[in-house]
C-alpha atoms as a PDB file:
ATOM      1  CA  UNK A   1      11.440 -89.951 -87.789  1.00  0.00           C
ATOM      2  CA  UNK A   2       8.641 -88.631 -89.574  1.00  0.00           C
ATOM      3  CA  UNK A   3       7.692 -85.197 -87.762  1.00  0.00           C
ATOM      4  CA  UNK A   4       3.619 -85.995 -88.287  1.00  0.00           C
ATOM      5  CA  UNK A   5       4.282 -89.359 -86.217  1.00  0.00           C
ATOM      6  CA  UNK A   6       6.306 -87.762 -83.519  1.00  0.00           C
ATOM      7  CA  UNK A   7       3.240 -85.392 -83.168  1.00  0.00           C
ATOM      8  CA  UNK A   8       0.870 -88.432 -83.231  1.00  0.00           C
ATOM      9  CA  UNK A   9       2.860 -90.210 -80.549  1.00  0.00           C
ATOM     10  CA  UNK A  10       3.531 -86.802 -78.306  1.00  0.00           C
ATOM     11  CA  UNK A  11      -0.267 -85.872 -78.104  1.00  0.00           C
ATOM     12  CA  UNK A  12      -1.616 -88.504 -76.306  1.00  0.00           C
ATOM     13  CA  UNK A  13       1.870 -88.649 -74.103  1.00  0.00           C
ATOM     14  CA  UNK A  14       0.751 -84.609 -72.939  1.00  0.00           C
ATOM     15  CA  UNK A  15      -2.675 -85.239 -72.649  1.00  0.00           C
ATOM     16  CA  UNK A  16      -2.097 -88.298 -69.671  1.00  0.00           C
ATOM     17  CA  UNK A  17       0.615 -86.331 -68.321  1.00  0.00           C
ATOM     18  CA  UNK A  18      -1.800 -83.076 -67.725  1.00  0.00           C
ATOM     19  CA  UNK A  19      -4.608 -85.332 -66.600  1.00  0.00           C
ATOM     20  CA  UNK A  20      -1.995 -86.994 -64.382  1.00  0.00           C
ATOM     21  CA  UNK A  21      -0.567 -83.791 -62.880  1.00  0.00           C
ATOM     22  CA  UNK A  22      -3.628 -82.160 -62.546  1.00  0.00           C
ATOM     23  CA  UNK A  23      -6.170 -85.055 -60.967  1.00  0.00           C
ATOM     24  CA  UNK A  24      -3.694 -87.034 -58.668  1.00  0.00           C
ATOM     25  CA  UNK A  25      -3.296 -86.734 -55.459  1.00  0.00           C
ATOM     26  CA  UNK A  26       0.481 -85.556 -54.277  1.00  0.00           C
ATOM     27  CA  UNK A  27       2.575 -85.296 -51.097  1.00  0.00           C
ATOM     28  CA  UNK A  28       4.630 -82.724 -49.637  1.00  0.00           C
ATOM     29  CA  UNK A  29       7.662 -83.327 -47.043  1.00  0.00           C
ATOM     30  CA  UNK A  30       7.195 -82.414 -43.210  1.00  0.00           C
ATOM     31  CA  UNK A  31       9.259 -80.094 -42.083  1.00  0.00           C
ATOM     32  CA  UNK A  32      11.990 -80.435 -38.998  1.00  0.00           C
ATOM     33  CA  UNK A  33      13.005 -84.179 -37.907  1.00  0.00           C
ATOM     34  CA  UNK A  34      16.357 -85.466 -40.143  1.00  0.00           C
ATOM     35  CA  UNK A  35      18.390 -84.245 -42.878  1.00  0.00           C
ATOM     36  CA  UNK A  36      16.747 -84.694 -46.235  1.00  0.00           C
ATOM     37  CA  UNK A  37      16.336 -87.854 -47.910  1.00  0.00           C
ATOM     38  CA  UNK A  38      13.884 -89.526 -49.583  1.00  0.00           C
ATOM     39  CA  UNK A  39      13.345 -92.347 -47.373  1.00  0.00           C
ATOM     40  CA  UNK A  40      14.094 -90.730 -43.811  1.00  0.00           C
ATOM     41  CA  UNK A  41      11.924 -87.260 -44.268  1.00  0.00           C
ATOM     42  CA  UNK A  42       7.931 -87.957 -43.132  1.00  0.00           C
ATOM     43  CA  UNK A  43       5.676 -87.625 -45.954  1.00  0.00           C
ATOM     44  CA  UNK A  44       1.866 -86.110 -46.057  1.00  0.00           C
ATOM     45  CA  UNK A  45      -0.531 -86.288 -48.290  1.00  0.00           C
ATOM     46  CA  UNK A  46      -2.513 -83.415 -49.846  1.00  0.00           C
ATOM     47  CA  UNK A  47      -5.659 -84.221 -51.465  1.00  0.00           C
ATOM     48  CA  UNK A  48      -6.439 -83.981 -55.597  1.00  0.00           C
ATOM     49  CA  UNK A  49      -5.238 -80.309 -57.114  1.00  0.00           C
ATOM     50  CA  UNK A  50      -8.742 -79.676 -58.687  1.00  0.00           C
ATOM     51  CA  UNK A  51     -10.215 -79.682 -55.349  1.00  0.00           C
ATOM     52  CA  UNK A  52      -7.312 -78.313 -53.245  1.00  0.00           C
ATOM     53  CA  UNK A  53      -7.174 -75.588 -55.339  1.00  0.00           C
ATOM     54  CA  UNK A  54     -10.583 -74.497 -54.320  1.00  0.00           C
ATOM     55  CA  UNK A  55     -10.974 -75.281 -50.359  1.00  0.00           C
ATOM     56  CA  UNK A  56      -8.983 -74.862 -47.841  1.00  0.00           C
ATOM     57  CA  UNK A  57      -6.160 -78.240 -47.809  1.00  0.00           C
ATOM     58  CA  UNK A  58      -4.487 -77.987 -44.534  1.00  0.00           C
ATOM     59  CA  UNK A  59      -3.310 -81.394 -43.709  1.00  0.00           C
ATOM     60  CA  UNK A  60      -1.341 -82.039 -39.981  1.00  0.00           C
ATOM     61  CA  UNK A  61       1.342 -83.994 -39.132  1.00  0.00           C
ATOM     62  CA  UNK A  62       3.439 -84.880 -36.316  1.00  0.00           C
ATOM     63  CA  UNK A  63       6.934 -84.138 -36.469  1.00  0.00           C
ATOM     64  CA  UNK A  64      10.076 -84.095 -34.170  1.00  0.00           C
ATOM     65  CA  UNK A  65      11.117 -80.328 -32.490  1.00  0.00           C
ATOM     66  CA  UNK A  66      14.920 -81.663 -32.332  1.00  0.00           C
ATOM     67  CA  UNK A  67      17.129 -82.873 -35.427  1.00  0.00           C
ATOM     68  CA  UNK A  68      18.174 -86.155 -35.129  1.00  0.00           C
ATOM     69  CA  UNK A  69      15.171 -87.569 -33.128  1.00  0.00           C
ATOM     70  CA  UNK A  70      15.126 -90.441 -30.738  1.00  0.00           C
ATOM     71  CA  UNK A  71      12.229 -92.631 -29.603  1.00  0.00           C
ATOM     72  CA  UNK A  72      10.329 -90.157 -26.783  1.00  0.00           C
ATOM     73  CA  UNK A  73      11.704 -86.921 -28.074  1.00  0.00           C
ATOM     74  CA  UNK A  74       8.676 -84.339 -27.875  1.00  0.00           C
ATOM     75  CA  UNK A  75       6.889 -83.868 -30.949  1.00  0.00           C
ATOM     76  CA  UNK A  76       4.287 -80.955 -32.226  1.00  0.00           C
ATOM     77  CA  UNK A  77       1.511 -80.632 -34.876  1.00  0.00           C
ATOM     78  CA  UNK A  78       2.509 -79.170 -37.996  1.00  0.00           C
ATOM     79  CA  UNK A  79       0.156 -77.734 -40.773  1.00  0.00           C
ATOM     80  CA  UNK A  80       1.278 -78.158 -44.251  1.00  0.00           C
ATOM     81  CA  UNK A  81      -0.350 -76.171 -46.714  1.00  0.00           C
ATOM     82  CA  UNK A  82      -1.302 -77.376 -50.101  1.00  0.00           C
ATOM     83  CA  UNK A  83      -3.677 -74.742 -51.328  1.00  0.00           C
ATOM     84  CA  UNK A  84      -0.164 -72.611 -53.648  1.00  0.00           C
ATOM     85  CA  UNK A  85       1.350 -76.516 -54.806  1.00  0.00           C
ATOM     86  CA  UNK A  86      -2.675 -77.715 -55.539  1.00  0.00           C
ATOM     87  CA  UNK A  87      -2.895 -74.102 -57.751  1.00  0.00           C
ATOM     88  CA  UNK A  88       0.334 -74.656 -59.486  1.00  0.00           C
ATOM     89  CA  UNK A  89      -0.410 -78.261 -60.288  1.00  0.00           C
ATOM     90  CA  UNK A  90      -3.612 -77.636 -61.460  1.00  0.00           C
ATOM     91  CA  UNK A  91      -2.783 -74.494 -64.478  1.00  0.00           C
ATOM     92  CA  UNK A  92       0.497 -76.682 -65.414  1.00  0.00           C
ATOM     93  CA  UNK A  93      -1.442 -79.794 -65.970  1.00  0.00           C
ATOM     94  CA  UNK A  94      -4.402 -77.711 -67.540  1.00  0.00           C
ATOM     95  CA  UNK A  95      -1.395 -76.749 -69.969  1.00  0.00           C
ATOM     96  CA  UNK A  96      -0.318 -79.739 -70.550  1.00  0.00           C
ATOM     97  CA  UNK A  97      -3.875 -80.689 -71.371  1.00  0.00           C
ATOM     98  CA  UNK A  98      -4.441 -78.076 -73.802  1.00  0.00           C
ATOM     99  CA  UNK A  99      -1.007 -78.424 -75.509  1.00  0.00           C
ATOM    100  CA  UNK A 100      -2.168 -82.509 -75.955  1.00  0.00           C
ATOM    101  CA  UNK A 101      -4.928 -81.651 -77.108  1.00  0.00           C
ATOM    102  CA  UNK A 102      -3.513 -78.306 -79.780  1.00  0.00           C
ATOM    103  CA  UNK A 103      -0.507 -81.343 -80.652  1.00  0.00           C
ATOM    104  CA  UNK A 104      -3.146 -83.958 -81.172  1.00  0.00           C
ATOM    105  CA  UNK A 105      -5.621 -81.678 -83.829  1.00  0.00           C
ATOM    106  CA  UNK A 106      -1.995 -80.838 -85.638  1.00  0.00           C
ATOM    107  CA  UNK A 107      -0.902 -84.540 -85.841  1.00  0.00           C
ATOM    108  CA  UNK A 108      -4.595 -85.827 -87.641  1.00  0.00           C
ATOM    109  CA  UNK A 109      -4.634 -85.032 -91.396  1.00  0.00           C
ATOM    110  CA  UNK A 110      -7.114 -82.480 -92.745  1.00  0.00           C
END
């Protein structure tokens, strides 16, 4: 494969994935309750990273106090925060941005 096509075909592939990464909203798992797996652990959502990054994203949650929970087991509020994971997201998709957008210039022809 021609290395000036894989360029052309791997800028606009970085540039959706940073916009992706970086402007989606994203969930984080609740602690406590069951083991882990991806259909049993209680999901919540965080809001975009562009504007968890700057305010304070603090999301609650109910959750179980005892493993292996039963209908009428107590239950407490949990606060997740998404301010660190809303940061991260935010510079790796801004990288992933600029790298699209340093691939993309390299891949047109001067």
């Amino acid at each position: 494969m021609n290395r000036r096509r894989l360029l052309a075909a791997t800028g606009p592939f970085l540039l959706f994935l940073g916009l992706w990464v970086a402007l989606l909203p994203f969930s984080r798992p609740l602690p406590g309750g069951a083991h882990f797996d991806l259909e049993a652990t209680p999901r919540i959502g965080c809001r975009s990273p562009v504007i968890g990054a700057f305010t304070e994203d603090r999301p609650t949650g109910s959750v179980y106090t005892i493993p292996r929970p039963m209908e009428g087991d107590p239950m407490v509020e949990v606060e997740v925060p998404c301010e660190g994971r809303a940061r991260f997201r935010l510079a790796l998709g801004m990288v992933l941005l600029a790298g699209g957008i340093v691939v993309r210039r390299r891949a047109t022809p001067t």
